[in-house]
C-alpha atoms as a PDB file:
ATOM      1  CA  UNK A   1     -20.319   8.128  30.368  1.00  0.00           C
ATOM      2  CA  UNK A   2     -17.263   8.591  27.891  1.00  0.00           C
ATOM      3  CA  UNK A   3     -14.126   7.995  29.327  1.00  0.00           C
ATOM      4  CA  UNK A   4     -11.956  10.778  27.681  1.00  0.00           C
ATOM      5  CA  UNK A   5      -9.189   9.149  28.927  1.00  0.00           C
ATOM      6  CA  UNK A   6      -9.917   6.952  26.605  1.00  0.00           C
ATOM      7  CA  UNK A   7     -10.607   9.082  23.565  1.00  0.00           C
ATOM      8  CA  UNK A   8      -8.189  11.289  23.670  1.00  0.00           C
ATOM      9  CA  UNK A   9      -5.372   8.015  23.746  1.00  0.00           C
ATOM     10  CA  UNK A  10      -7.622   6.419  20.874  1.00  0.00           C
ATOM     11  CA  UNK A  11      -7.212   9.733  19.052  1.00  0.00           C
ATOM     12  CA  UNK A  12      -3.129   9.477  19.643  1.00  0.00           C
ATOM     13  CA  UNK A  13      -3.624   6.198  18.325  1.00  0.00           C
ATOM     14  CA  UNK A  14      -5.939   7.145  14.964  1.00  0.00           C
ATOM     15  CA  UNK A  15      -3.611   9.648  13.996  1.00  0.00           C
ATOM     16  CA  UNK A  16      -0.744   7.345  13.658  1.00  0.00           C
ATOM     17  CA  UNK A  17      -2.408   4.725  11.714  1.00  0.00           C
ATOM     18  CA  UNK A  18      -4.066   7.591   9.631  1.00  0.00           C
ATOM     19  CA  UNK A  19      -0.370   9.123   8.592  1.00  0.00           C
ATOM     20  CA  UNK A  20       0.940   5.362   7.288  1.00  0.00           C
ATOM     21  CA  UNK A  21      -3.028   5.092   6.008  1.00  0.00           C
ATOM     22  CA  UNK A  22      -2.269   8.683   3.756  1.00  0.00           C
ATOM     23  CA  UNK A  23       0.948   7.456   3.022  1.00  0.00           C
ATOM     24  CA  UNK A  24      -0.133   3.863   1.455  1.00  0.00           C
ATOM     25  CA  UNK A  25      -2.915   5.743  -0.408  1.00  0.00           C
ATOM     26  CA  UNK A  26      -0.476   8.340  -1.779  1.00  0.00           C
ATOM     27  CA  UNK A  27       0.561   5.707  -3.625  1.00  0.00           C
ATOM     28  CA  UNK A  28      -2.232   3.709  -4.080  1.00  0.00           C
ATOM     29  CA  UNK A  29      -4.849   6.067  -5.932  1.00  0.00           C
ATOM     30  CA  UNK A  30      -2.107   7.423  -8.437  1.00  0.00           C
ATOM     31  CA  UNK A  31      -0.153   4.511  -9.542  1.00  0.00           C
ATOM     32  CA  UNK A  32      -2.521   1.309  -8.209  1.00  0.00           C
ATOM     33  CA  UNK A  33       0.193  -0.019  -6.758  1.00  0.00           C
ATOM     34  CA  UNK A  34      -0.791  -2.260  -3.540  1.00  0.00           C
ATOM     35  CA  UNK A  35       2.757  -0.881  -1.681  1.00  0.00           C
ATOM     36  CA  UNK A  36       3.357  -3.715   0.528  1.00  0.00           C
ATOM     37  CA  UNK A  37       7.105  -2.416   0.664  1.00  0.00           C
ATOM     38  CA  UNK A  38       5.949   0.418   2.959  1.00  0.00           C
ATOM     39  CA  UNK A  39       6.456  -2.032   5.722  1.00  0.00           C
ATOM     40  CA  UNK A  40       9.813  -2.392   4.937  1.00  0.00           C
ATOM     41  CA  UNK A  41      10.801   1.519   5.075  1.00  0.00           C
ATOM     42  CA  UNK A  42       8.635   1.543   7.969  1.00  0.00           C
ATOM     43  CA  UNK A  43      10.561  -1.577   9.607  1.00  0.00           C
ATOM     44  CA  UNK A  44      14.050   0.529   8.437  1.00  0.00           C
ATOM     45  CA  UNK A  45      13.587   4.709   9.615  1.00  0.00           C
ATOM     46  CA  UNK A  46      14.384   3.827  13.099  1.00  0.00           C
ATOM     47  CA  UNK A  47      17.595   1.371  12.504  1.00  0.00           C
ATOM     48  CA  UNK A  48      18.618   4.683  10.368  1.00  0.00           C
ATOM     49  CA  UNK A  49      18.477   6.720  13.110  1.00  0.00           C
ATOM     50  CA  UNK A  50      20.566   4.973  15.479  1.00  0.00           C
ATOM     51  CA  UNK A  51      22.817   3.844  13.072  1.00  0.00           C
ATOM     52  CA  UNK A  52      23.547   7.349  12.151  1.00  0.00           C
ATOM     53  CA  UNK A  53      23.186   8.935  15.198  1.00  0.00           C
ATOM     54  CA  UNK A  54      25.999   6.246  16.264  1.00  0.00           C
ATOM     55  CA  UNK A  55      28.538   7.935  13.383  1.00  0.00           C
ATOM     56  CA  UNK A  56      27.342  12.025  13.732  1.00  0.00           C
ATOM     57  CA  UNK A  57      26.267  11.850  17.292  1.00  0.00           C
ATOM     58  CA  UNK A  58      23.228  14.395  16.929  1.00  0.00           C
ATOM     59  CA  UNK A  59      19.909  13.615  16.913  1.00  0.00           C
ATOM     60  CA  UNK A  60      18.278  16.175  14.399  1.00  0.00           C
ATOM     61  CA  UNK A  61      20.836  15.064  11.919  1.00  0.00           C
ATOM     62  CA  UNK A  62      20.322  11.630  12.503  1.00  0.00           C
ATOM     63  CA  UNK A  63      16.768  11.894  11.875  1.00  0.00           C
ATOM     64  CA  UNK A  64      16.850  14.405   8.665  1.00  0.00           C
ATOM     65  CA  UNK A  65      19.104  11.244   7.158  1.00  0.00           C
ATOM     66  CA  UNK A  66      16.881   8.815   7.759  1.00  0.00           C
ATOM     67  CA  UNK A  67      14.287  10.895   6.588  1.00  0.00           C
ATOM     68  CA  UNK A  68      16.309  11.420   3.319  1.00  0.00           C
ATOM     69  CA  UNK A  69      17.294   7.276   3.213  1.00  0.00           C
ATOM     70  CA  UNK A  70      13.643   6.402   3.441  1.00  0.00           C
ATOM     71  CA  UNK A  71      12.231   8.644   1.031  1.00  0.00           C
ATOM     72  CA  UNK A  72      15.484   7.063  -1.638  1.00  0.00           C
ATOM     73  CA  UNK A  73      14.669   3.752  -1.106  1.00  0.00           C
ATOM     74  CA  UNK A  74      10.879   4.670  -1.265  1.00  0.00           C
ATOM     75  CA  UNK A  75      11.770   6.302  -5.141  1.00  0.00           C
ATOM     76  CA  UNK A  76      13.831   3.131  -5.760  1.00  0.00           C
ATOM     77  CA  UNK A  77      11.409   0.766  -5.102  1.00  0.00           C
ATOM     78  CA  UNK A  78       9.282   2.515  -8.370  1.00  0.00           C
ATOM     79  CA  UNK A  79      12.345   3.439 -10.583  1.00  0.00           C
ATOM     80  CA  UNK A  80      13.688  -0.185 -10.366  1.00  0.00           C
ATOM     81  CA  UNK A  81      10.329  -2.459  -9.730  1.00  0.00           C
ATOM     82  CA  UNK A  82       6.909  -0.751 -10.641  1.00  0.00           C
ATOM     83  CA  UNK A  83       8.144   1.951 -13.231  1.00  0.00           C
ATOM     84  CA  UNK A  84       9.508  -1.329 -15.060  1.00  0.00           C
ATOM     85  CA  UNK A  85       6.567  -3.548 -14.460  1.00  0.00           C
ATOM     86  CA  UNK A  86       4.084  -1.020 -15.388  1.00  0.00           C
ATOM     87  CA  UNK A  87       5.965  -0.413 -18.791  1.00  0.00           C
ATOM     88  CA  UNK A  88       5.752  -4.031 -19.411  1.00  0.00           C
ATOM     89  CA  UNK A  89       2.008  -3.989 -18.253  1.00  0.00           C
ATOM     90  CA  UNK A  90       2.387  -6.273 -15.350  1.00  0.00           C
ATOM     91  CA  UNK A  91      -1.201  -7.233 -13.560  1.00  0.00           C
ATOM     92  CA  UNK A  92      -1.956  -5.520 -10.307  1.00  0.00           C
ATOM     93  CA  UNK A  93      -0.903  -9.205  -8.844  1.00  0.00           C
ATOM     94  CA  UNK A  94       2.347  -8.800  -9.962  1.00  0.00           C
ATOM     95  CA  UNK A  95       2.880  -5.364  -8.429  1.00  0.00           C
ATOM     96  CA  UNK A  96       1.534  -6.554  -4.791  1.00  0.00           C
ATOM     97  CA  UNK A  97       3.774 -10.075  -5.257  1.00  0.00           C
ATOM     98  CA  UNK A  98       7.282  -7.862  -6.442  1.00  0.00           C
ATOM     99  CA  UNK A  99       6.524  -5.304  -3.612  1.00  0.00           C
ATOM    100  CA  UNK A 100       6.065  -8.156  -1.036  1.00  0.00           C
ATOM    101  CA  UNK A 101       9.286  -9.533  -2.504  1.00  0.00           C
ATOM    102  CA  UNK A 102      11.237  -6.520  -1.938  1.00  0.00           C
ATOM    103  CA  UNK A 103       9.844  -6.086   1.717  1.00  0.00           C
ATOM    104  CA  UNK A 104      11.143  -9.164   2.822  1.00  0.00           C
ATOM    105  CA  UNK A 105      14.598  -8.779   0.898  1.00  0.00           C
ATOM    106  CA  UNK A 106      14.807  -5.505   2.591  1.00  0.00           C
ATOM    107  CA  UNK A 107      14.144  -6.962   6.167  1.00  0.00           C
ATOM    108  CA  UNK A 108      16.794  -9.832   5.741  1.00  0.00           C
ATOM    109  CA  UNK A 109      19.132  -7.170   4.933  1.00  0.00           C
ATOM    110  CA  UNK A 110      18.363  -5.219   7.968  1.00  0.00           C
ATOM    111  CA  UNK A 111      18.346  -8.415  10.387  1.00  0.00           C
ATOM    112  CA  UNK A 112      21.582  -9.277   8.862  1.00  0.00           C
ATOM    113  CA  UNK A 113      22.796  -5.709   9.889  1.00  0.00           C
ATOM    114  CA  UNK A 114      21.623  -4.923  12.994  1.00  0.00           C
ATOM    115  CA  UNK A 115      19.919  -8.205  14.467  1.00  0.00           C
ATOM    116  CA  UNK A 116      16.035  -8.995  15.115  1.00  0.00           C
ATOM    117  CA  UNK A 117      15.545  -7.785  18.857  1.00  0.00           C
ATOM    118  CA  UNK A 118      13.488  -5.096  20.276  1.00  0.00           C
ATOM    119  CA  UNK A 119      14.733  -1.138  20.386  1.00  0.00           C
ATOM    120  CA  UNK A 120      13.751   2.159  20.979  1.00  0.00           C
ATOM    121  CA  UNK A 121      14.961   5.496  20.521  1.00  0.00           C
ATOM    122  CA  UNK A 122      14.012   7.039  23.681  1.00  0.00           C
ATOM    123  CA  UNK A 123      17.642   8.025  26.358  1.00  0.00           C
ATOM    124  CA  UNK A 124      14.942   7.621  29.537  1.00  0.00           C
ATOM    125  CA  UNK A 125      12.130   6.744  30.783  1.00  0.00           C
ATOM    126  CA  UNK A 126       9.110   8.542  29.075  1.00  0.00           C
ATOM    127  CA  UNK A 127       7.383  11.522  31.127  1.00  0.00           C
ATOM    128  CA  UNK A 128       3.502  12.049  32.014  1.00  0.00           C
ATOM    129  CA  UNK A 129       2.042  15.647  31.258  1.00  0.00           C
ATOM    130  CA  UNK A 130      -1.324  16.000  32.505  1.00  0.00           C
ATOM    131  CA  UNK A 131      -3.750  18.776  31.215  1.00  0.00           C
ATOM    132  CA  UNK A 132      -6.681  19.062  33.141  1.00  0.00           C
ATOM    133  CA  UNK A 133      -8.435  15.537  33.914  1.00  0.00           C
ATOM    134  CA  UNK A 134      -6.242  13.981  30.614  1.00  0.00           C
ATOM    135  CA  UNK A 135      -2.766  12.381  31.402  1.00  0.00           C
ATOM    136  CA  UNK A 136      -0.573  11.923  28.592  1.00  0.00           C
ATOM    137  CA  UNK A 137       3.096  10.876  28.013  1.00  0.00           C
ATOM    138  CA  UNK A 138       5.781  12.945  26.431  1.00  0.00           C
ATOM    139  CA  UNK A 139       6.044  10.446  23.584  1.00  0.00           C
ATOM    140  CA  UNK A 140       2.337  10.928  22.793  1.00  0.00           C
ATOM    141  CA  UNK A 141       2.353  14.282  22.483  1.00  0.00           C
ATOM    142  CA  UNK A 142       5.251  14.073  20.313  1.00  0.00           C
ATOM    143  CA  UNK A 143       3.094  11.522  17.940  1.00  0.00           C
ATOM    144  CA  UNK A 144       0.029  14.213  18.445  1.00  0.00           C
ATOM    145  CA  UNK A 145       1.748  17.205  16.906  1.00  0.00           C
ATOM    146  CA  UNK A 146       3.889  15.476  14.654  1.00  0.00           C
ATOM    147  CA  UNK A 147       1.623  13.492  13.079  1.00  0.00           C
ATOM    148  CA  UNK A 148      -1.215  16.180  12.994  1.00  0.00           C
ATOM    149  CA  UNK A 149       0.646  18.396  11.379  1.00  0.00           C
ATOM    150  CA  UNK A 150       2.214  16.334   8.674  1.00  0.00           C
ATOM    151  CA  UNK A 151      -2.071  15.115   8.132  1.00  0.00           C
ATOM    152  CA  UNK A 152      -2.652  18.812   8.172  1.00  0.00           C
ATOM    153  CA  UNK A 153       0.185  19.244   5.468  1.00  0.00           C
ATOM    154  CA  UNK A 154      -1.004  16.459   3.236  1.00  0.00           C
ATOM    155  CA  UNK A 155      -4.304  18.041   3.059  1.00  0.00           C
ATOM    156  CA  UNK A 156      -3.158  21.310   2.320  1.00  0.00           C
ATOM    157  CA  UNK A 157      -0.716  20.143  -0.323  1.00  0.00           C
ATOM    158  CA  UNK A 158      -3.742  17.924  -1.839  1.00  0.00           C
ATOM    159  CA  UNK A 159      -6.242  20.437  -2.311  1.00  0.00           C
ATOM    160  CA  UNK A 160      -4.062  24.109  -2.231  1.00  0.00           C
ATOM    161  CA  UNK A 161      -1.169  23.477  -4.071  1.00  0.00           C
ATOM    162  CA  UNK A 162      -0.874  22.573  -8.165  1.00  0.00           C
ATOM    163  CA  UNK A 163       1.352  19.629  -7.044  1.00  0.00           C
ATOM    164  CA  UNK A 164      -1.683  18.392  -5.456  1.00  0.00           C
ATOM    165  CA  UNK A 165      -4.069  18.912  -8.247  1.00  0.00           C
ATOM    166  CA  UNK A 166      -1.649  17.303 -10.506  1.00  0.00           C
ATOM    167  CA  UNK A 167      -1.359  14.106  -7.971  1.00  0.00           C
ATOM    168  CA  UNK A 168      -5.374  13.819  -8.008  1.00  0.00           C
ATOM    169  CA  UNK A 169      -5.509  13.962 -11.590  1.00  0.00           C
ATOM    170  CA  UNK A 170      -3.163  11.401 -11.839  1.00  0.00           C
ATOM    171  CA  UNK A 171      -5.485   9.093  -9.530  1.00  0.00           C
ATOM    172  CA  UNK A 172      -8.627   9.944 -11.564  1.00  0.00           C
ATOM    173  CA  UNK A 173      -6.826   8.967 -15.015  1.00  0.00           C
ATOM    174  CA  UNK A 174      -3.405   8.333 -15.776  1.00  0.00           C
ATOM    175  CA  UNK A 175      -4.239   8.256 -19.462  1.00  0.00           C
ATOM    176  CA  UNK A 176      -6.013  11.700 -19.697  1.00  0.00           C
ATOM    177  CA  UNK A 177      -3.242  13.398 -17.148  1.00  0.00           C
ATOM    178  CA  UNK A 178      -1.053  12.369 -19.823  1.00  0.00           C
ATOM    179  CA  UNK A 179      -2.837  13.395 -22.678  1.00  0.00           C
ATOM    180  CA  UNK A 180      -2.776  17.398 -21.147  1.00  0.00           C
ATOM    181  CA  UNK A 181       1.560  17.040 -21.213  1.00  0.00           C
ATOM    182  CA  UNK A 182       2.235  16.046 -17.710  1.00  0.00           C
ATOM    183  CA  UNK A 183       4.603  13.241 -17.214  1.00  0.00           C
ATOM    184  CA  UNK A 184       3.160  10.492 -15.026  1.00  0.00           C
ATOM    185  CA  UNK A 185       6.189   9.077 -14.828  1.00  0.00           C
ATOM    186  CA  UNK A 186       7.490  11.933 -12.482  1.00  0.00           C
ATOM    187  CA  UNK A 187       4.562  12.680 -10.758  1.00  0.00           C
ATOM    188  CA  UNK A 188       4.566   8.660  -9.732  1.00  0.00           C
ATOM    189  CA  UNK A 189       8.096   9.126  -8.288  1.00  0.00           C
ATOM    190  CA  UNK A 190       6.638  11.848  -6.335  1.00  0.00           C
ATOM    191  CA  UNK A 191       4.080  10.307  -5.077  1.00  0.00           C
ATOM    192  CA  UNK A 192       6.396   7.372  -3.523  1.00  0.00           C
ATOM    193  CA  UNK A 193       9.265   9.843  -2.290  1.00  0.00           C
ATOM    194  CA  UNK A 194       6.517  11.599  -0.316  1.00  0.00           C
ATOM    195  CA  UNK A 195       4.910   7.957   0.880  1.00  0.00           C
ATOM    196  CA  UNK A 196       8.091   7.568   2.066  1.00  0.00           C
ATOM    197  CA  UNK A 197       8.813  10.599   4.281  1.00  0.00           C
ATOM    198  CA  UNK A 198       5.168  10.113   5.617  1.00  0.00           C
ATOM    199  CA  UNK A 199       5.750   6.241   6.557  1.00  0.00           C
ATOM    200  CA  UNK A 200       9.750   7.311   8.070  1.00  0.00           C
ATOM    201  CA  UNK A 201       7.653  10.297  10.749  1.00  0.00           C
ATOM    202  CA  UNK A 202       4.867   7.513  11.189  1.00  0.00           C
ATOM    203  CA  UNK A 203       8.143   4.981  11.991  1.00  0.00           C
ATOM    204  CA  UNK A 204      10.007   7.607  13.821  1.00  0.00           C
ATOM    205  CA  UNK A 205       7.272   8.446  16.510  1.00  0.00           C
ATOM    206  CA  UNK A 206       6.138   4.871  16.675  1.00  0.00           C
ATOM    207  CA  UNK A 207       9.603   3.780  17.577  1.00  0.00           C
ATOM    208  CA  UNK A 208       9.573   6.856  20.027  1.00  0.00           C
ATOM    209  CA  UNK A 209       6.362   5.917  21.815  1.00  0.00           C
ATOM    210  CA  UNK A 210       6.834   2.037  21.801  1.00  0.00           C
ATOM    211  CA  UNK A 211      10.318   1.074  20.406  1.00  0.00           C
ATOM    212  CA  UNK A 212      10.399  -1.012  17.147  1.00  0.00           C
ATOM    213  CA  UNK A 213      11.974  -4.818  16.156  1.00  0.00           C
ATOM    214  CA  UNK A 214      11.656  -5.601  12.153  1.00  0.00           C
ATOM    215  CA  UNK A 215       8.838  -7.944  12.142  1.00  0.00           C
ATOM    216  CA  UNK A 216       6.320  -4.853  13.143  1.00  0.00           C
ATOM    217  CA  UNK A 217       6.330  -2.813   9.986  1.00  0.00           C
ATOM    218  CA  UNK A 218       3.967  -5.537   8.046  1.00  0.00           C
ATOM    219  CA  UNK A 219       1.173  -5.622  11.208  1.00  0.00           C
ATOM    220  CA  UNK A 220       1.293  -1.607  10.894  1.00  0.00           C
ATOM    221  CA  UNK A 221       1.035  -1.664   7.531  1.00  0.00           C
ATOM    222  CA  UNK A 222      -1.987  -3.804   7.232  1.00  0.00           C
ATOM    223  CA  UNK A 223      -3.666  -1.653   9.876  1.00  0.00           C
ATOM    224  CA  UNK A 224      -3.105   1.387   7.495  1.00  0.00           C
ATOM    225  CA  UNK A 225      -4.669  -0.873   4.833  1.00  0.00           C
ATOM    226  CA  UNK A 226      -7.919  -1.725   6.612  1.00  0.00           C
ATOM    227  CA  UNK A 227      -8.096   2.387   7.609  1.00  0.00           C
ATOM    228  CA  UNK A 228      -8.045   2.722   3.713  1.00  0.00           C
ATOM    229  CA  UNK A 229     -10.705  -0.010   3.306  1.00  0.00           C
ATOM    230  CA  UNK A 230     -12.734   2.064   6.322  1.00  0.00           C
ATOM    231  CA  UNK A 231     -12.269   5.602   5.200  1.00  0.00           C
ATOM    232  CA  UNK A 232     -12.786   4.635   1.329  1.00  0.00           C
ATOM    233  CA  UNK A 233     -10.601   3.224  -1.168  1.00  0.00           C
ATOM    234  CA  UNK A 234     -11.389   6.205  -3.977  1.00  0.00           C
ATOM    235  CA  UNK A 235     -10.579   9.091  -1.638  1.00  0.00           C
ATOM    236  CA  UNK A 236      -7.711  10.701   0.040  1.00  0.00           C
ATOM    237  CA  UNK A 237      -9.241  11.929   3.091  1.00  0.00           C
ATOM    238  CA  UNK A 238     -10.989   8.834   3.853  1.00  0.00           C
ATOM    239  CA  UNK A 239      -7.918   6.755   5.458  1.00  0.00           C
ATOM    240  CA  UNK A 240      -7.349   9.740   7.779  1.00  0.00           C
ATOM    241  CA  UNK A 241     -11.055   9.468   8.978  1.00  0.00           C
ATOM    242  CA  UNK A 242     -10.612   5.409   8.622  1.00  0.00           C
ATOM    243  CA  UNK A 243      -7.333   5.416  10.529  1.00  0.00           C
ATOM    244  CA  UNK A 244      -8.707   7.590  13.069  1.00  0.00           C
ATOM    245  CA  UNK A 245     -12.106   5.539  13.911  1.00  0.00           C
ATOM    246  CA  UNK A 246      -9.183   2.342  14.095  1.00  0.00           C
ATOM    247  CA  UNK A 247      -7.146   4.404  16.756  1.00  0.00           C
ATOM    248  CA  UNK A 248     -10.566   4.637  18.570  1.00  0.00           C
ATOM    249  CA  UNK A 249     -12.064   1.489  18.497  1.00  0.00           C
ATOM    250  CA  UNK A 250      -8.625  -0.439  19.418  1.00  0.00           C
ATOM    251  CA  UNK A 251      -8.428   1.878  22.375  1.00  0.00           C
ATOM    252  CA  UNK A 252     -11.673   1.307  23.447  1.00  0.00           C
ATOM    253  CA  UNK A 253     -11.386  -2.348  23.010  1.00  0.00           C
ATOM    254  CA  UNK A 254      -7.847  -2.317  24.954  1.00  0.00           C
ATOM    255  CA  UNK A 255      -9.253  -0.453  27.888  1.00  0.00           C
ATOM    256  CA  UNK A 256     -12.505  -2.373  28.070  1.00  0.00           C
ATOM    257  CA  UNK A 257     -11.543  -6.044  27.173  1.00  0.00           C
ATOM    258  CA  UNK A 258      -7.428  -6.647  26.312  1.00  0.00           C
ATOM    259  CA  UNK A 259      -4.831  -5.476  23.966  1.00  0.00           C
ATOM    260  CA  UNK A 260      -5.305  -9.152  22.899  1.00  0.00           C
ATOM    261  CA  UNK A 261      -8.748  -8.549  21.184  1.00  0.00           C
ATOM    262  CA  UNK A 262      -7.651  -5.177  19.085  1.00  0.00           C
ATOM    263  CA  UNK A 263      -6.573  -7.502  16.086  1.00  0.00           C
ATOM    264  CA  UNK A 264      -9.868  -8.830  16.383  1.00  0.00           C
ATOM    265  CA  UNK A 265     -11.860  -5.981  17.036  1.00  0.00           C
ATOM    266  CA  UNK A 266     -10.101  -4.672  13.890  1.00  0.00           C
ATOM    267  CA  UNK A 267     -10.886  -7.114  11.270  1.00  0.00           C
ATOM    268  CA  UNK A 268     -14.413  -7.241  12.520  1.00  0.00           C
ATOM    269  CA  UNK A 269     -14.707  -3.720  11.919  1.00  0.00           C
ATOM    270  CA  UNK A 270     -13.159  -3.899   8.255  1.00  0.00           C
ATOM    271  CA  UNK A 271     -15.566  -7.094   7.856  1.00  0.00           C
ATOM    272  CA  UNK A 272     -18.442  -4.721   8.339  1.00  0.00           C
ATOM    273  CA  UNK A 273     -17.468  -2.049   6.254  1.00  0.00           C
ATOM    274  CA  UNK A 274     -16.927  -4.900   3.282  1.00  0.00           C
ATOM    275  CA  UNK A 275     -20.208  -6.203   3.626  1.00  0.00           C
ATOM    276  CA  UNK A 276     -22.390  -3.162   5.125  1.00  0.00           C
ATOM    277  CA  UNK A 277     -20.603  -0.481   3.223  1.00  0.00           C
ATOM    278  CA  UNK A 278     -17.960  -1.134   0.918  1.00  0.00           C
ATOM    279  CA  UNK A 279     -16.920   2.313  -0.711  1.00  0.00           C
ATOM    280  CA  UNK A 280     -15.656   3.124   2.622  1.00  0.00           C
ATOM    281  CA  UNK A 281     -16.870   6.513   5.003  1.00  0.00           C
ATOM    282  CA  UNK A 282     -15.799   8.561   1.881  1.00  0.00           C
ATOM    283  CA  UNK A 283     -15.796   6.409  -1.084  1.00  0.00           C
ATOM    284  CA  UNK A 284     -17.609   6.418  -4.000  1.00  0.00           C
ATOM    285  CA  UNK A 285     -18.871   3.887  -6.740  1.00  0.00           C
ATOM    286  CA  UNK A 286     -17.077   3.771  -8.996  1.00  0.00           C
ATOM    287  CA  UNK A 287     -18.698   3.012 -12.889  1.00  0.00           C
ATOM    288  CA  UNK A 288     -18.982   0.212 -14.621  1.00  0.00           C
ATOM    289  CA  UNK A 289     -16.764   1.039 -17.682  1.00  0.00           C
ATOM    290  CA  UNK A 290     -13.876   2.247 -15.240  1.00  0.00           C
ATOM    291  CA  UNK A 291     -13.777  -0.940 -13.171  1.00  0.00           C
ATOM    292  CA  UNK A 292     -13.781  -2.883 -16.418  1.00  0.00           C
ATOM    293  CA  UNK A 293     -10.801  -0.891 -18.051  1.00  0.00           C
END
């Protein structure tokens, strides 16, 4: 019998890992940019918040300015690194080296600032809520509703909005999208500031639940990048699905085994996809002629 116990913590879990998964491929699919510097804003939303809430002393305006911070450094990162490399036609290597560059510049910086040991952002200790046969903490159901919604909002904004249309055109072809008089080169900015405030609430209620240190942000990130590899590479949707099955199957794994096999259990689940079904739960092949342009 299913423990839902079990799923409904795995679920939690999944919808984390899916809101940094939507936020890598928000950059991913429109720019090809492997954003390995998503780690680093993740690492850096939570050191915001207490270092402003330390200044204003409020919460809500601590958070809206780390928020803002993130989603700045997030537009930085493209204006000053990949806008310039892409003009000069760097290879995709280049990209993924420059943005590994500026993650670890960026977490010096931060250790420099506020030192290298564990935090949190929770006053107290957290509190249970059960609902029915399910017991969950107050810091779960935080990451439930926040990060459902902002999912819920990302697919809305996709597939309702002309914003969205705009940022999936960009994915299919920046060439053609350009040819109809949009500017890529805004619509690219726009697609890392909004990365950005999706990895900060992915930080923020991570650092709730758990606490945060700066050496965590490049684990989390690579989890969002296997839930891309899961869900499919080509599609937006699919990381949510692929981050979600993660959340599941670490759970599971945790529950059943140790917390010391979910790294495992992981990669052997990305190992599977790569050899059993590499386009991912919602992928698709691409053609010939695209992959060799």
């Amino acid at each position: 019998m299913i423990d839902m116990q079990i799923l409904v913590n795995g679920f939690v879990l999944g919808l984390a890992i899916a809101l940094l998964a939507a936020a890598f491929q928000l950059v991913y699919l429109p720019t090809r940019v492997f954003f390995l510097a998503l780690a680093a804003l993740f690492t850096l939303a939570p050191y915001l918040v207490k270092a402003s809430y330390a200044l204003f002393g409020s919460w809500v305006l601590s958070v809206a300015i780390a928020l803002a911070g993130v989603c700045a450094l997030s537009i930085s990162c493209e204006l000053f690194n990949h806008a310039r490399l892409a003009r000069r036609g760097a290879s995709d290597g280049s990209h993924l080296l420059s943005s590994l560059g500026t993650y670890i510049l960026f977490v010096q910086i931060a250790a420099m600032a506020w030192g290298s040991g564990t935090q949190t952002l929770r006053t107290a200790a957290d509190t249970p809520v059960q609902v029915g046969d399910i017991v969950l903490t107050y810091s779960q159901l935080v990451t439930a509703s926040v990060a459902g919604a902002l999912l819920v909002g990302f697919v809305t904004l996709l597939w309702t909005t002309a914003l969205g249309l705009r940022l999936r055109a960009l994915a299919n072809s920046a060439e053609q999208f350009a040819r109809y008089g949009y500017d890529p080169g805004i619509h690219r900015l726009t697609a890392f500031g909004l990365a950005g405030l999706l990895a900060a609430c992915a930080s923020l209620v991570t650092a709730y639940d758990i606490g945060f240190d700066l050496y965590g942000g490049l684990h989390v990130v690579l989890l969002a990048v296997s839930a891309v590899i899961i869900g499919g590479r080509t599609s937006f949707i699919g990381p949510i699905a692929g981050g979600i099955l993660l959340g599941l199957v670490r759970e599971q794994v945790s529950w059943n085994l140790s917390a010391l096999w979910q790294d495992a259990a992981t990669f052997l689940l990305l190992a599977a996809f790569l050899l059993l079904r590499p386009a991912g739960l919602f992928g698709h092949k691409t053609r010939i002629e695209s992959v060799a342009s």
